[in-house]
N, C-alpha and C. Protein backbone atom coordinates (compact mmCIF):
# COMPACT_ATOMS: atom_id res chain seq x y z
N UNK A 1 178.48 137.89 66.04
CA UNK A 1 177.44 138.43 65.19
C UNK A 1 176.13 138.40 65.93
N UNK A 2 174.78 139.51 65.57
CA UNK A 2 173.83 139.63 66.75
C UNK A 2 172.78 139.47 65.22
N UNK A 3 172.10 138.91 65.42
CA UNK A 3 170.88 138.41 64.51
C UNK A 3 169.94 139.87 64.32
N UNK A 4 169.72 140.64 63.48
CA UNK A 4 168.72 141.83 62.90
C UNK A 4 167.96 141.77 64.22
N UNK A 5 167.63 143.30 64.71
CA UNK A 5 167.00 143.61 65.39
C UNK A 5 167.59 143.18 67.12
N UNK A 6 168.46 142.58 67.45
CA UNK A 6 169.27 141.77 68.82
C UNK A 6 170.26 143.04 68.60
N UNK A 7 170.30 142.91 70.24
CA UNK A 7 171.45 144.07 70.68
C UNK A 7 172.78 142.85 70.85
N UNK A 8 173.74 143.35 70.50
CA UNK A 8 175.03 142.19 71.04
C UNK A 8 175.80 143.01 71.98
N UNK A 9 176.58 142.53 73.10
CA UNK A 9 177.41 143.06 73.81
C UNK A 9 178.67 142.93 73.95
N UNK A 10 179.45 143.03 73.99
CA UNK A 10 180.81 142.74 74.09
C UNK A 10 181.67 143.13 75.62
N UNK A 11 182.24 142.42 76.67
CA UNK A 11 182.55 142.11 77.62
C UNK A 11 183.88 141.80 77.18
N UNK A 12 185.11 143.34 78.25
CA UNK A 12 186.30 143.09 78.20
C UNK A 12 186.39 143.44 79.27
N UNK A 13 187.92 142.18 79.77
CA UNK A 13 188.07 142.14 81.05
C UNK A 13 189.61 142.32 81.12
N UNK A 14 190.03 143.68 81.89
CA UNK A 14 191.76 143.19 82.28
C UNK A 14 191.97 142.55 83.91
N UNK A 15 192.50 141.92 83.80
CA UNK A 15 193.44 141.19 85.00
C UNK A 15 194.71 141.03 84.92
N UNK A 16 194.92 140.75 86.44
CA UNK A 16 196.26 140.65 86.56
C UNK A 16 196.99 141.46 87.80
N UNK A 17 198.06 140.42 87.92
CA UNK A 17 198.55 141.14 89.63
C UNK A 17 199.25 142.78 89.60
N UNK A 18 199.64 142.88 88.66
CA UNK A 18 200.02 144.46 88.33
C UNK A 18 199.05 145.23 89.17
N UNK A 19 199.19 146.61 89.47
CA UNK A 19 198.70 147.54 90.53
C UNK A 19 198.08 148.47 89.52
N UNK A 20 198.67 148.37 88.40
CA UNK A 20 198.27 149.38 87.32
C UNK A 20 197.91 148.61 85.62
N UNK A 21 196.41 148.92 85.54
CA UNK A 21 196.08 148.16 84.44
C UNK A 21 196.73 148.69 82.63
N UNK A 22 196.80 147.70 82.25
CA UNK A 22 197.42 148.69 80.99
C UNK A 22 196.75 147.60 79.62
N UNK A 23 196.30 148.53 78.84
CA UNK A 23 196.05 147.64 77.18
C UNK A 23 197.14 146.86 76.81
N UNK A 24 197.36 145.94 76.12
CA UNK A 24 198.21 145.56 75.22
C UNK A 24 197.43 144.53 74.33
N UNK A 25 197.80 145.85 73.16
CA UNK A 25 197.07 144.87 71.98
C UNK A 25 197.88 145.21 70.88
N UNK A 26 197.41 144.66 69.67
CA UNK A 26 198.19 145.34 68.50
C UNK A 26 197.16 144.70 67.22
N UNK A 27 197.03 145.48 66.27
CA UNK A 27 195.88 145.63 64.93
C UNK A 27 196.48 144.61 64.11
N UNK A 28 195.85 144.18 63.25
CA UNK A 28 196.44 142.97 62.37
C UNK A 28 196.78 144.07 61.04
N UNK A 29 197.88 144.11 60.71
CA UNK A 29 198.61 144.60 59.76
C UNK A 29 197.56 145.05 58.11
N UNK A 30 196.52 143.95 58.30
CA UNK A 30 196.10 143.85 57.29
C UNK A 30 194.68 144.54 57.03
N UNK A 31 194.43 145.10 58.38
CA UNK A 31 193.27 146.12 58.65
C UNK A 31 193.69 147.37 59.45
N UNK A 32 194.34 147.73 59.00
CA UNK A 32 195.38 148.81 59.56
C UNK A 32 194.36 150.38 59.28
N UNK A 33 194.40 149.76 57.92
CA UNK A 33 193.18 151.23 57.46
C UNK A 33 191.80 151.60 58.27
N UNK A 34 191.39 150.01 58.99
CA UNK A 34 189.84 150.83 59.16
C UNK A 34 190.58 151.39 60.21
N UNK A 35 191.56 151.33 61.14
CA UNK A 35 191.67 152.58 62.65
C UNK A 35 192.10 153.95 61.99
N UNK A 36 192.43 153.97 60.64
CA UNK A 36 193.02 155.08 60.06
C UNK A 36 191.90 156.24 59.72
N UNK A 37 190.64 155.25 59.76
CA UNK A 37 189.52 155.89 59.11
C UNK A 37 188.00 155.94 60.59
N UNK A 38 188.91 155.71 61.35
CA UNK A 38 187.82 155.78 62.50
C UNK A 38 187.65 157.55 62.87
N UNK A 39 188.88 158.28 62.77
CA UNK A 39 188.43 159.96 62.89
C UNK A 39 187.28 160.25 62.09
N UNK A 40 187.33 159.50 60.92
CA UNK A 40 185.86 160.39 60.11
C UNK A 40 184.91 160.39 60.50
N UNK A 41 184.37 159.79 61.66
CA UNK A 41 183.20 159.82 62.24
C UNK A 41 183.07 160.28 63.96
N UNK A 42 181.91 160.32 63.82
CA UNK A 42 181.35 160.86 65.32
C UNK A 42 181.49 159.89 66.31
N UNK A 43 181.56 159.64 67.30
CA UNK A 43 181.41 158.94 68.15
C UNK A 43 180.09 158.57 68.48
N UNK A 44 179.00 157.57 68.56
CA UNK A 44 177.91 157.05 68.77
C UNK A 44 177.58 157.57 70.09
N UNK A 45 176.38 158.59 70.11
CA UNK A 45 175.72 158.64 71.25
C UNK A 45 175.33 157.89 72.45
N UNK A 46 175.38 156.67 71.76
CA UNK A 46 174.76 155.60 72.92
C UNK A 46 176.08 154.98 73.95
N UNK A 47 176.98 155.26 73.12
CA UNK A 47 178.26 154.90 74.06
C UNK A 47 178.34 155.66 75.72
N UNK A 48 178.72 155.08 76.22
CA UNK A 48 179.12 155.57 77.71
C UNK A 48 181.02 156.16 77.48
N UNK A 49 181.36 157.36 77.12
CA UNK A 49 182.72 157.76 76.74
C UNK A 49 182.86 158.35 78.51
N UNK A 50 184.71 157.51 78.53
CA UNK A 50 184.61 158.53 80.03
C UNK A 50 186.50 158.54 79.10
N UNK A 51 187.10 159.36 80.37
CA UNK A 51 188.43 159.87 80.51
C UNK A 51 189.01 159.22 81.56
N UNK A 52 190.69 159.41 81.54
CA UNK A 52 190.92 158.73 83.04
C UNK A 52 190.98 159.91 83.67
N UNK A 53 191.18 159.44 84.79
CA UNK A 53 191.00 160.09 86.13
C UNK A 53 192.47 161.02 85.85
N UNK A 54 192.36 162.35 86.24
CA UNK A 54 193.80 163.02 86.42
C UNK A 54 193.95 163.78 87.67
């Protein structure tokens, strides 16, 4: 949590000896809906959005 008016950041890191990085995660069953409801919106300008490389 970032106190009114504080920017907060969030820092994710993959590792690992693999050659090829990969997610593995999975949603808690019980908030399943808010990813259901993330299309309804725009994506935040301030984000840095990239693609992978093809």
């Amino acid at each position: 949590a970032a106190a009114p008016e504080h920017h907060m950041y969030y820092l994710n890191v993959m590792a690992g000896p693999e050659e090829e990085r990969v997610w593995r995660f999975c949603d808690d069953p019980a908030h399943g809906w808010l990813r259901s409801r993330l299309e309804e919106y725009p994506a935040d300008p301030r984000l840095p959005m990239t693609a992978p490389a093809s």
